[in-house]
Protein backbone atom coordinates (compact mmCIF):
# COMPACT_ATOMS: atom_id res chain seq x y z
CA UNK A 1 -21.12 -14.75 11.88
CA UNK A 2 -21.78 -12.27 8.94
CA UNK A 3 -19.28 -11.05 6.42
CA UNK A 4 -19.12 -8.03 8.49
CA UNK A 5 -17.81 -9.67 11.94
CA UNK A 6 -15.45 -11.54 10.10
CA UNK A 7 -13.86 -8.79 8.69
CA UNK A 8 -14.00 -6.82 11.97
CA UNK A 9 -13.00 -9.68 14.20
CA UNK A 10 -9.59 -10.31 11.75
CA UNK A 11 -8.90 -6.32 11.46
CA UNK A 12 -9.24 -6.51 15.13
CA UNK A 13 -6.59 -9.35 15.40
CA UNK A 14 -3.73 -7.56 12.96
CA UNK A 15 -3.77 -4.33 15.20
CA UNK A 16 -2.91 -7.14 17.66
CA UNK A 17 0.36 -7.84 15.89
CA UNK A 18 2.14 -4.94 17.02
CA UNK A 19 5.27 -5.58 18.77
CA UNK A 20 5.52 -9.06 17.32
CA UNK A 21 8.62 -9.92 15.98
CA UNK A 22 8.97 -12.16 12.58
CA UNK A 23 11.27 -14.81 13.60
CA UNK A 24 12.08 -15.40 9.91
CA UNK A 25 15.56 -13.74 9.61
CA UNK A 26 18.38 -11.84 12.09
CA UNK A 27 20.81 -9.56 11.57
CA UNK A 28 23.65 -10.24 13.39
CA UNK A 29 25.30 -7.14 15.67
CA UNK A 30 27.69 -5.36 13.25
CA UNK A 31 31.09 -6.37 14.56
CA UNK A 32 32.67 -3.02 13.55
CA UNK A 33 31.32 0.66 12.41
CA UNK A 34 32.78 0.00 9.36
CA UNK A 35 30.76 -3.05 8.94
CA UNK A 36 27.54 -0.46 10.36
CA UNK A 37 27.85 1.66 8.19
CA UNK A 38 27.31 -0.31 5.24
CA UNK A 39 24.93 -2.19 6.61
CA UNK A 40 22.62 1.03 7.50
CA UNK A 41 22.89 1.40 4.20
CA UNK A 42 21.59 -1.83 2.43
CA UNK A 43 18.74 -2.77 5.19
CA UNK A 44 16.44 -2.08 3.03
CA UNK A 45 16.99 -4.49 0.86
CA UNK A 46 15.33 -7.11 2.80
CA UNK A 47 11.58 -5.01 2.20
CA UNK A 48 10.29 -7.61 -0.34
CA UNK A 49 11.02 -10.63 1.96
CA UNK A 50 10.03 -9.43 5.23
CA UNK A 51 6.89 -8.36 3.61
CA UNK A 52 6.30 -11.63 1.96
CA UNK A 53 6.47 -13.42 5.78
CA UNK A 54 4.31 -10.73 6.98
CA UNK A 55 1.66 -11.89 4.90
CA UNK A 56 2.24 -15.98 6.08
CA UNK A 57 2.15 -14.40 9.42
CA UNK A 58 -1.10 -12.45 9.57
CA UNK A 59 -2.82 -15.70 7.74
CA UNK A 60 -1.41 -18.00 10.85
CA UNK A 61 -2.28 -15.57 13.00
CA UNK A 62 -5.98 -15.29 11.78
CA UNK A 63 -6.28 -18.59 11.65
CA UNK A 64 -5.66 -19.54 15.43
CA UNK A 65 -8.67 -17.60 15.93
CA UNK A 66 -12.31 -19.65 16.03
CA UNK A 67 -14.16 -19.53 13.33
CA UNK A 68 -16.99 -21.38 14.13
CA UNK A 69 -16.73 -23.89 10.89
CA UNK A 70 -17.25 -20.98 8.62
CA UNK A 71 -14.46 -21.36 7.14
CA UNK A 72 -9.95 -20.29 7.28
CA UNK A 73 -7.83 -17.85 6.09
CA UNK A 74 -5.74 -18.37 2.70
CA UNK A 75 -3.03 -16.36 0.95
CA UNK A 76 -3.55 -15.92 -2.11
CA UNK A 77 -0.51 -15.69 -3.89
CA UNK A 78 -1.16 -13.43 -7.12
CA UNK A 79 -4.51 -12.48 -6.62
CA UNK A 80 -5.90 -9.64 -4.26
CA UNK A 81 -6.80 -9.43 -1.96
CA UNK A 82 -3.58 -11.19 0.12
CA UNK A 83 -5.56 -13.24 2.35
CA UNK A 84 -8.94 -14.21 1.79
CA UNK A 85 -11.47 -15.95 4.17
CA UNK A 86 -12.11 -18.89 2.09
CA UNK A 87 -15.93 -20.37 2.80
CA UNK A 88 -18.86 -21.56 1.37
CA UNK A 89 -21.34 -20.25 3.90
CA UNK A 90 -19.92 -16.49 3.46
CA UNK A 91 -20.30 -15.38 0.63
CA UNK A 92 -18.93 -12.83 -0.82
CA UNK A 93 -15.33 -13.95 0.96
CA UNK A 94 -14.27 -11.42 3.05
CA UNK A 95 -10.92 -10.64 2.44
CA UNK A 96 -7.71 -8.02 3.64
CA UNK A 97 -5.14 -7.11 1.27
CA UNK A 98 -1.70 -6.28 3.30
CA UNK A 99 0.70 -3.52 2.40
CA UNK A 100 4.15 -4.02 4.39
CA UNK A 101 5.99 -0.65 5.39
CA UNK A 102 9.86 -0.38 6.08
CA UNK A 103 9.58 3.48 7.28
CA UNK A 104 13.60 3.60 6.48
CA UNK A 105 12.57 3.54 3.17
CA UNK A 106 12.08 6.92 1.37
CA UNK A 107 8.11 6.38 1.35
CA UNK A 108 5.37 3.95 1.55
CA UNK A 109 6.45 2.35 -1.98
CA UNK A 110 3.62 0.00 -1.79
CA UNK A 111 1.01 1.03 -4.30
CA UNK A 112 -2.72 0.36 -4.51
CA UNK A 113 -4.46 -0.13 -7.69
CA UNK A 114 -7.61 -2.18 -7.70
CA UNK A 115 -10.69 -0.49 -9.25
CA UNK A 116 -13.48 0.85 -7.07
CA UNK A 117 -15.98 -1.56 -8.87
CA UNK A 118 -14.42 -4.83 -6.76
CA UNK A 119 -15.83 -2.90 -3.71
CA UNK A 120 -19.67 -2.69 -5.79
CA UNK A 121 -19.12 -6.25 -5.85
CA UNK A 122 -17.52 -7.66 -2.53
CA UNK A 123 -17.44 -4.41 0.05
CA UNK A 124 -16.08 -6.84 2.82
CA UNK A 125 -12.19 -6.18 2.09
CA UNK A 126 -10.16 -4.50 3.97
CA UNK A 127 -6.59 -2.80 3.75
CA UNK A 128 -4.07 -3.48 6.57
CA UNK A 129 -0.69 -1.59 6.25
CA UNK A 130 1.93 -2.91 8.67
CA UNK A 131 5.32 -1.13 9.44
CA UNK A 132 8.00 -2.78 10.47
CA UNK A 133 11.77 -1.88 11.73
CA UNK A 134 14.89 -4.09 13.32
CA UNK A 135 14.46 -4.94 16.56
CA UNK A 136 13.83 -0.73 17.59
CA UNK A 137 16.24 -0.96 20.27
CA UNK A 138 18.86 -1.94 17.85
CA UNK A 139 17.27 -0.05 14.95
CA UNK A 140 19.70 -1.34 12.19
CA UNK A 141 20.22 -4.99 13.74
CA UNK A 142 18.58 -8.09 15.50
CA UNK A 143 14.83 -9.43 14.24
CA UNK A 144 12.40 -7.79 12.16
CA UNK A 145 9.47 -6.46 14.38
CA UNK A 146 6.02 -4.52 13.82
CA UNK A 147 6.44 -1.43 15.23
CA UNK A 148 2.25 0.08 14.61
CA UNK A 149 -0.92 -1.24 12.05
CA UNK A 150 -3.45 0.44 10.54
CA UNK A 151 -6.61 -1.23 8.59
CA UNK A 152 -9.11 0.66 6.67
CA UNK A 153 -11.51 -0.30 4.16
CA UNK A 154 -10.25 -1.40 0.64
CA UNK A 155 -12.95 0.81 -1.05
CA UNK A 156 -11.82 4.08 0.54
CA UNK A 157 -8.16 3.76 -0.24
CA UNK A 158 -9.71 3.37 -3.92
CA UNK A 159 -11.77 6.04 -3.89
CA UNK A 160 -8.96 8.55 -2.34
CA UNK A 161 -6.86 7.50 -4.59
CA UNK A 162 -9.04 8.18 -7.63
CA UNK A 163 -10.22 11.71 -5.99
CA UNK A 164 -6.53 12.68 -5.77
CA UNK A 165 -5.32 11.79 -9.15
CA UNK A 166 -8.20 11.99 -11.36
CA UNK A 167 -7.75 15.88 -12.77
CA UNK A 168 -9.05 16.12 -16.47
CA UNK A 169 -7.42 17.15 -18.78
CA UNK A 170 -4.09 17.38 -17.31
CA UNK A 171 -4.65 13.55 -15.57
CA UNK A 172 -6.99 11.03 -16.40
CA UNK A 173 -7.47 7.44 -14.36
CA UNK A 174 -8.66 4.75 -16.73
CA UNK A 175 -10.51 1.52 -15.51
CA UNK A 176 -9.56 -2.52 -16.99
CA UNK A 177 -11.03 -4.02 -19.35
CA UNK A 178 -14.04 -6.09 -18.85
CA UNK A 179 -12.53 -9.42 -18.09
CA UNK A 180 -14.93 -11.05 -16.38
CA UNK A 181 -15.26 -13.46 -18.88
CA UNK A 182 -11.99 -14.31 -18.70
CA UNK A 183 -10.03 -17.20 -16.76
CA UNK A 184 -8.82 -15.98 -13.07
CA UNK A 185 -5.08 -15.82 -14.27
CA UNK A 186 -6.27 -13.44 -16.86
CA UNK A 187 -8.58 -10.80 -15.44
CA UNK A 188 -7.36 -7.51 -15.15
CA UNK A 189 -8.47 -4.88 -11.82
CA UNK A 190 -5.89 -2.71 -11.84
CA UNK A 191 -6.61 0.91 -12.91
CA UNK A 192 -4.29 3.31 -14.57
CA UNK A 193 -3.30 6.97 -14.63
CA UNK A 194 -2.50 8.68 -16.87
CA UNK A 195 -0.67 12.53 -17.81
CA UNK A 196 -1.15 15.14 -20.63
CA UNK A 197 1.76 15.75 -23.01
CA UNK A 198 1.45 19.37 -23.57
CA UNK A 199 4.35 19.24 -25.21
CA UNK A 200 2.51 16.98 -27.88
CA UNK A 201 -1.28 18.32 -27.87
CA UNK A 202 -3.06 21.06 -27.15
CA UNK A 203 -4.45 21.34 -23.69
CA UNK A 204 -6.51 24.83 -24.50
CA UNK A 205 -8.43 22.65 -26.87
CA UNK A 206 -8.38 19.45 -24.19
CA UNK A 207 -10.09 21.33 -21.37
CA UNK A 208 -12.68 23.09 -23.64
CA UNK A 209 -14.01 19.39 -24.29
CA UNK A 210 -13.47 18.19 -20.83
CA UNK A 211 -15.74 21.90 -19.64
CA UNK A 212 -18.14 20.69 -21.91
CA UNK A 213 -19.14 17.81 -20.65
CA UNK A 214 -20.45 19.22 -17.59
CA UNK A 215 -19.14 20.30 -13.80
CA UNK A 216 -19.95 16.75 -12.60
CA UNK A 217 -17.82 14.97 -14.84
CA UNK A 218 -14.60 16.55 -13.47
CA UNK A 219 -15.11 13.95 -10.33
CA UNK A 220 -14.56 10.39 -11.02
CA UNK A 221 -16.53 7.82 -12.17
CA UNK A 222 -15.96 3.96 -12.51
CA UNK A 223 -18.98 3.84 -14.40
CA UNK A 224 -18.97 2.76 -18.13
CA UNK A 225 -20.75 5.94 -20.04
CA UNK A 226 -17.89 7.86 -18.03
CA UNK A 227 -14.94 5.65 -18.72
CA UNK A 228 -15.74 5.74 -22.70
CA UNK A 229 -15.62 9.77 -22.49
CA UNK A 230 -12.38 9.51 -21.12
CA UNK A 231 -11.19 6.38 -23.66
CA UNK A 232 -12.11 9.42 -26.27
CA UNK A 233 -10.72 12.01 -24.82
CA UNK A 234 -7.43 9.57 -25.03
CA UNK A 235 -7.95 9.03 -28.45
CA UNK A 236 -8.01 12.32 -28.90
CA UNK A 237 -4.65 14.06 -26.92
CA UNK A 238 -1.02 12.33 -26.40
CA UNK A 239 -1.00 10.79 -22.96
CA UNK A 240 1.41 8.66 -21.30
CA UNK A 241 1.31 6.08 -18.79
CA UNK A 242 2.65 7.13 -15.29
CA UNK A 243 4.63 4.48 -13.70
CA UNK A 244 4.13 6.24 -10.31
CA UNK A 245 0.67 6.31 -10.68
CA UNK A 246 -1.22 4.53 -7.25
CA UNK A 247 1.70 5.03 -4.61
CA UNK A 248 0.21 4.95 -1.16
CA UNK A 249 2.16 7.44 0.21
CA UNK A 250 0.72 9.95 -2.16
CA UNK A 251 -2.92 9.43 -2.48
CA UNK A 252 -3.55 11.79 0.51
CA UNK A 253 -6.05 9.26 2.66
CA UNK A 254 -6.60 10.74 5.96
CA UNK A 255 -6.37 7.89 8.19
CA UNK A 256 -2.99 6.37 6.17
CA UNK A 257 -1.42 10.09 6.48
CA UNK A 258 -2.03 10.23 10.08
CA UNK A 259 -0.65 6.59 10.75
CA UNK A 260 2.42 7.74 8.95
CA UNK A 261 3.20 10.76 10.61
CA UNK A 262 2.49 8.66 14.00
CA UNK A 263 4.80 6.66 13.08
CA UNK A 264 7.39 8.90 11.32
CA UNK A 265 6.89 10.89 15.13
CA UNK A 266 7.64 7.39 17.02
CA UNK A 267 11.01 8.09 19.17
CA UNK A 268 13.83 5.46 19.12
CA UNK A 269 17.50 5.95 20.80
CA UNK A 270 16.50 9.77 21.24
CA UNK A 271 15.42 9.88 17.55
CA UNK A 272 12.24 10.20 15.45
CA UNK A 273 12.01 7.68 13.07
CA UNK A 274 11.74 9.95 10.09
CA UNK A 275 15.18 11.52 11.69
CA UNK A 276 16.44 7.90 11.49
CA UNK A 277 15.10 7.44 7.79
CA UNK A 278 17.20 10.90 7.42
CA UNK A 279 20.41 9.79 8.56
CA UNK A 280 20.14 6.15 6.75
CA UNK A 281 19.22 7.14 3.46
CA UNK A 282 22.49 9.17 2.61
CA UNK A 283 21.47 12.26 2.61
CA UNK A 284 23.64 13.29 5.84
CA UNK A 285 27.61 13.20 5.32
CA UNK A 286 29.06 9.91 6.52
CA UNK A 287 30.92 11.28 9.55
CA UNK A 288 27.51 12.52 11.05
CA UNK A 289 26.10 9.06 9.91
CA UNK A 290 29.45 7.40 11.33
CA UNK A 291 28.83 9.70 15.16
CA UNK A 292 25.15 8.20 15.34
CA UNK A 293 25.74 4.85 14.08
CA UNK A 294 27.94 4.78 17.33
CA UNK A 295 25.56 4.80 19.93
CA UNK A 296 23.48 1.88 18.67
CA UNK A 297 26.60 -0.68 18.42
């Protein structure tokens, strides 16, 4: 099997997940509305976890399948990608990094910030985003289950997320250091973005250098001639780092947009989810939340 198959054959297999529930944790049946009501409210809270047994679960899932000797599926836990098909006789590794989605939440919070240049050099890794909800019948109680998948290819995440940012002057996305040379715990892939401070520097004068390096440059570039323009250009202007830089939910990829609104559209107890998400997030009054809550206890 090539690098290819692999990566096809285990994309293949985490579509396969939906519907499964992670028998990891249950939330027991609110024994009151009272009790309900908070609870609709703090759900949430259990995002980092459920997405950590996610993960275990896609690896043990991947690895019931045959392999042929090739090799099995790790997690790697840091490191990117998530789980990575560790072999000797495949080479580069194929790999899938996994974003978990709680659509109660106010967006896909997961971000995604690894440089285009790890696709140059291993293009076999994939990105699999999994939602998850309660038990849907019981929306707020019972067992975490996936409710829909989507995988797409690692590199085209990172280029739509560079296309959608990158706007110089006003934004700028920077590449990591060169760390290659550096010990595994200590090499940086994560890119950056950064805004203009026009509040601190001049953006007339800003845009005048950026025109004059060309139409071409205004698209991004991973490349190192490119990068040290823009290192300049930093040198030269106040910029600061944005902390919401990389979300998911706002790079504008066309496949992840349509899986969301799929699943934002999905119908539970007469409800989208993205009315649920609405009514849970407390930005309805209480007694509507209180009427709704209701009919699910």
């Amino acid at each position: 099997m090539k690098e290819s198959e692999i990566l096809a054959l285990a994309s293949n297999s985490i579509n396969d997940l939906t519907d499964k529930i992670i028998d990891v944790v249950d939330i027991k049946r609110p024994h009151s509305i009272d009790y309900a009501m908070n609870l609709a409210k703090v759900v949430s809270k259990l995002s980092p976890l459920i997405g950590n047994m996610i993960e275990f679960t896609t690896v043990d899932l991947l690895n019931e399948k045959e392999w042929k000797g090739l090799g099995k599926w790790e997690r790697q836990d840091p490191g990117f990608p998530d789980a990575t098909f560790n072999s000797t006789k495949v080479v580069p590794n194929p790999g899938i990094e996994i974003k978990a989605w709680f659509p109660f939440a106010t967006e896909i919070t997961a971000r995604f910030k690894e440089s285009q240049n790890i696709f140059k050099e291993n293009p076999f890794i994939n990105v699999a985003l999994i939602a998850w909800l309660p038990e849907p019948e019981y929306i707020i109680w019972g067992k975490p289950q996936i409710i829909g998948t989507l995988v797409v290819s690692g590199d085209s995440v990172a280029k739509a997320r560079d296309t959608h940012y990158h706007k110089p002057p006003q934004y700028i996305v920077l590449e990591p250091e060169d760390t290659r040379e550096r010990t595994g715990n200590l090499q940086q892939t994560n890119t950056n973005g950064f805004k203009f401070q026009e509040d601190k520097s001049n953006i007339q004068d800003a845009t005048r250098i950026v025109r004059s390096w060309g139409a071409d440059k205004l698209f991004y570039n991973p490349d190192e001639v490119y990068q040290k323009m823009l290192k300049i250009l930093q040198g030269q202007f106040v910029y600061r780092l944005d902390t919401n830089y990389a979300k998911i939910d706002r790079i504008e990829h066309k496949e992840i947009e349509a899986f969301k609104t799929k699943i934002e559209n999905t119908i539970f107890h007469g409800k989208t989810i993205k009315e649920w998400s609405r009514l849970l997030s407390g930005k309805v009054d209480d007694t509507i939340l209180r009427k709704e809550i209701k009919t699910i206890i």
